[in-house]
N, C-alpha and C. Protein backbone atom coordinates (compact mmCIF):
# COMPACT_ATOMS: atom_id res chain seq x y z
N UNK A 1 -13.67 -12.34 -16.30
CA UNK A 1 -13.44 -13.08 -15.09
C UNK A 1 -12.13 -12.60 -14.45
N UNK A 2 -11.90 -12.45 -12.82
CA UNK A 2 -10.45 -12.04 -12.75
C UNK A 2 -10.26 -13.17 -12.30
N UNK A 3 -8.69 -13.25 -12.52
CA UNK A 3 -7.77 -13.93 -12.66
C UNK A 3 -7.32 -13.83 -11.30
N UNK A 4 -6.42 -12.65 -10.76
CA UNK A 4 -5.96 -12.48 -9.72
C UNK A 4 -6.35 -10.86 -9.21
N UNK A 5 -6.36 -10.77 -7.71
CA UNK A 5 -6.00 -9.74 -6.92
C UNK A 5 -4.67 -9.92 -6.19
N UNK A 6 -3.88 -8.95 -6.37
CA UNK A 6 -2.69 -8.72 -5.66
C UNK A 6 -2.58 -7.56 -4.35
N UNK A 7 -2.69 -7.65 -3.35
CA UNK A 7 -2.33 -6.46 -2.20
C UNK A 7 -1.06 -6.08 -2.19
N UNK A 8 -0.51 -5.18 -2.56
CA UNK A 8 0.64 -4.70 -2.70
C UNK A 8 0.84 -3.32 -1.56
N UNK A 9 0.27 -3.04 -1.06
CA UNK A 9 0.73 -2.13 0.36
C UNK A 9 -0.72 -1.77 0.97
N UNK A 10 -1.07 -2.09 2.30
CA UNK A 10 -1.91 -1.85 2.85
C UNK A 10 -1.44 -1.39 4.37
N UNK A 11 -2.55 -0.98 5.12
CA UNK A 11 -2.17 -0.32 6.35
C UNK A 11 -1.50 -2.27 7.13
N UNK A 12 -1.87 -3.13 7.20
CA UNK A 12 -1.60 -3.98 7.60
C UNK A 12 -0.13 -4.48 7.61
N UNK A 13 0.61 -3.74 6.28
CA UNK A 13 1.85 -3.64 5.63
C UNK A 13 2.95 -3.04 6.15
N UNK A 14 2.35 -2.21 7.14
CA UNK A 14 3.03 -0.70 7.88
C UNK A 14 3.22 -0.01 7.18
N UNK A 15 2.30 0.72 6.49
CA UNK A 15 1.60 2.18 5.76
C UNK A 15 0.67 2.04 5.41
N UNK A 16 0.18 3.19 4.83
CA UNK A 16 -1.07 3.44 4.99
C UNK A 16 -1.05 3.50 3.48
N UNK A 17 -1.94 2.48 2.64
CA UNK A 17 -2.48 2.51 1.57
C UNK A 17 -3.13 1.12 1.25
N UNK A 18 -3.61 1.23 0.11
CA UNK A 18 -4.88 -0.31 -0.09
C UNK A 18 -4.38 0.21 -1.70
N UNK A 19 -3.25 -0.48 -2.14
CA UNK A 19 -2.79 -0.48 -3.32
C UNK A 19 -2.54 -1.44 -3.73
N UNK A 20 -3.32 -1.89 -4.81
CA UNK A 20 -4.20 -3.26 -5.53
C UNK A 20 -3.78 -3.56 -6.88
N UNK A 21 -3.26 -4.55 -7.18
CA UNK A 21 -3.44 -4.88 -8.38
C UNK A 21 -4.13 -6.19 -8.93
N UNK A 22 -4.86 -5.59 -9.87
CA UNK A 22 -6.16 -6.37 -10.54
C UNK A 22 -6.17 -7.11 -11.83
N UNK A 23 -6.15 -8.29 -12.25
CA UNK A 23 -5.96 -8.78 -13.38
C UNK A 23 -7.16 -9.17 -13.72
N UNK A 24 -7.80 -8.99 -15.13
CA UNK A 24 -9.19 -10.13 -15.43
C UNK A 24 -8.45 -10.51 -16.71
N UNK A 25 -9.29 -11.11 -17.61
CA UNK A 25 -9.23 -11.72 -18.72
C UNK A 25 -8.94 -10.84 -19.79
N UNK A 26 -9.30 -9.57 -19.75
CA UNK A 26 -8.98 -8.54 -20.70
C UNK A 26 -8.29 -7.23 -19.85
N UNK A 27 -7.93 -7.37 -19.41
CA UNK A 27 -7.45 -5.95 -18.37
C UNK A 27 -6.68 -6.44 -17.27
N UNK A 28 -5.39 -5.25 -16.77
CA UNK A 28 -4.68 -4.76 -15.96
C UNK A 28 -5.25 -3.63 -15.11
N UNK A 29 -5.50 -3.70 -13.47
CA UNK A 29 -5.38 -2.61 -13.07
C UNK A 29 -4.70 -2.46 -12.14
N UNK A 30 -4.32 -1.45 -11.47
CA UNK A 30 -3.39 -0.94 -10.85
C UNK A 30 -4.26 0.22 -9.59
N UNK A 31 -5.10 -0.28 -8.68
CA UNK A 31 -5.89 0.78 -8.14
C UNK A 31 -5.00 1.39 -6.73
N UNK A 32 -5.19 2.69 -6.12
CA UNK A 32 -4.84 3.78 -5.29
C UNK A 32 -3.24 3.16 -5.65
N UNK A 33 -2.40 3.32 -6.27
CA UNK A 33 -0.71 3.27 -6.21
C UNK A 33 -0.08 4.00 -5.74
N UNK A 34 -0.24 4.42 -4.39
CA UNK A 34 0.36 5.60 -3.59
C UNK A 34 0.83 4.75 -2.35
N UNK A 35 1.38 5.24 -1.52
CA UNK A 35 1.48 4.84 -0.22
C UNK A 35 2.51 6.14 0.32
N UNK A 36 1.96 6.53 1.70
CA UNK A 36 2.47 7.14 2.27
C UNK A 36 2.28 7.34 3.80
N UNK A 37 3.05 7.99 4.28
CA UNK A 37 3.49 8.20 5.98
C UNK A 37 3.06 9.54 6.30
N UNK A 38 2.25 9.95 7.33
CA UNK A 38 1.45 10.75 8.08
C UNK A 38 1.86 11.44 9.67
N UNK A 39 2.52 11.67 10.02
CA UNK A 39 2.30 11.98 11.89
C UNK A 39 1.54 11.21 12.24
N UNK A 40 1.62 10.58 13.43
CA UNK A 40 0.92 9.91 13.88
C UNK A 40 -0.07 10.64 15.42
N UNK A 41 -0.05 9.45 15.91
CA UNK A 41 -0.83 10.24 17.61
C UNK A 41 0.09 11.24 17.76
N UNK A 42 -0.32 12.30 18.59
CA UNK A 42 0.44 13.25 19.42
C UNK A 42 1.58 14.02 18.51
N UNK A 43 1.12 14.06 16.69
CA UNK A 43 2.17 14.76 15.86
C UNK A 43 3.14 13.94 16.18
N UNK A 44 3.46 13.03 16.54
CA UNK A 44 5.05 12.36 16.20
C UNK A 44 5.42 11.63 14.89
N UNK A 45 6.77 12.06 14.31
CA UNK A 45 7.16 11.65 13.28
C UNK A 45 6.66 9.89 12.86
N UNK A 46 6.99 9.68 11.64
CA UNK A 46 6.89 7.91 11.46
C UNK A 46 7.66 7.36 12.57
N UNK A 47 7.72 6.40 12.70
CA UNK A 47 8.84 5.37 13.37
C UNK A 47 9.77 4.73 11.96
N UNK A 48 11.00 4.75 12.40
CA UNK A 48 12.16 4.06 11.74
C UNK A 48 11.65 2.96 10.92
N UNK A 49 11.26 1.96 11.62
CA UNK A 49 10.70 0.57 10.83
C UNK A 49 9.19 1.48 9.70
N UNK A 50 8.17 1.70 10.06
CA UNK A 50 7.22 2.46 9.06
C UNK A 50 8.33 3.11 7.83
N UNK A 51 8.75 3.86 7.76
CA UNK A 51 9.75 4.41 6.84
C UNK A 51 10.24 3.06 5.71
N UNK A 52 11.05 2.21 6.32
CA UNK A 52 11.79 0.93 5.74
C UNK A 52 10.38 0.44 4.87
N UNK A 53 9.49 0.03 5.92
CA UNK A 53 8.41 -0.54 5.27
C UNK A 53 7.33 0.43 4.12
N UNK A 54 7.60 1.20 4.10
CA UNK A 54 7.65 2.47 2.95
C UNK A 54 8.22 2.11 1.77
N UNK A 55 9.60 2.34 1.73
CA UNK A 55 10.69 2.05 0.66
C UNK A 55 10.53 0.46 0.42
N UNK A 56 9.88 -0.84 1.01
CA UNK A 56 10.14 -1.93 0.62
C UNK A 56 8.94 -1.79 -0.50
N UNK A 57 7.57 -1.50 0.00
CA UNK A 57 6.46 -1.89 -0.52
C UNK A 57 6.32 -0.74 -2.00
């Protein structure tokens, strides 16, 4: 049975990842644990705030 889902960085987050953590009754998981920053429209760098929100999550 799980216990909990945790969202720990999603695009909603300001970056781009769906990095999950999963608890059931016998198990830990830890699914996509990445997050990272891309160019955006028109090749322009991240924005300042995306970055921060990078290093928080």
């Amino acid at each position: 049975m799980i216990r909990r889902i945790v969202p720990l960085a999603f695009d909603s987050f300001g970056v781009r990842s769906m990095a999950t953590f999963v608890e059931t009754d016998d198990l830990r998981i830890l699914i996509d644990p990445r997050v990272f920053l891309t160019p955006g429209s028109y090749g322009l760098e991240p924005h300042p705030l995306e970055w921060e929100r990078l290093d928080e999550t």
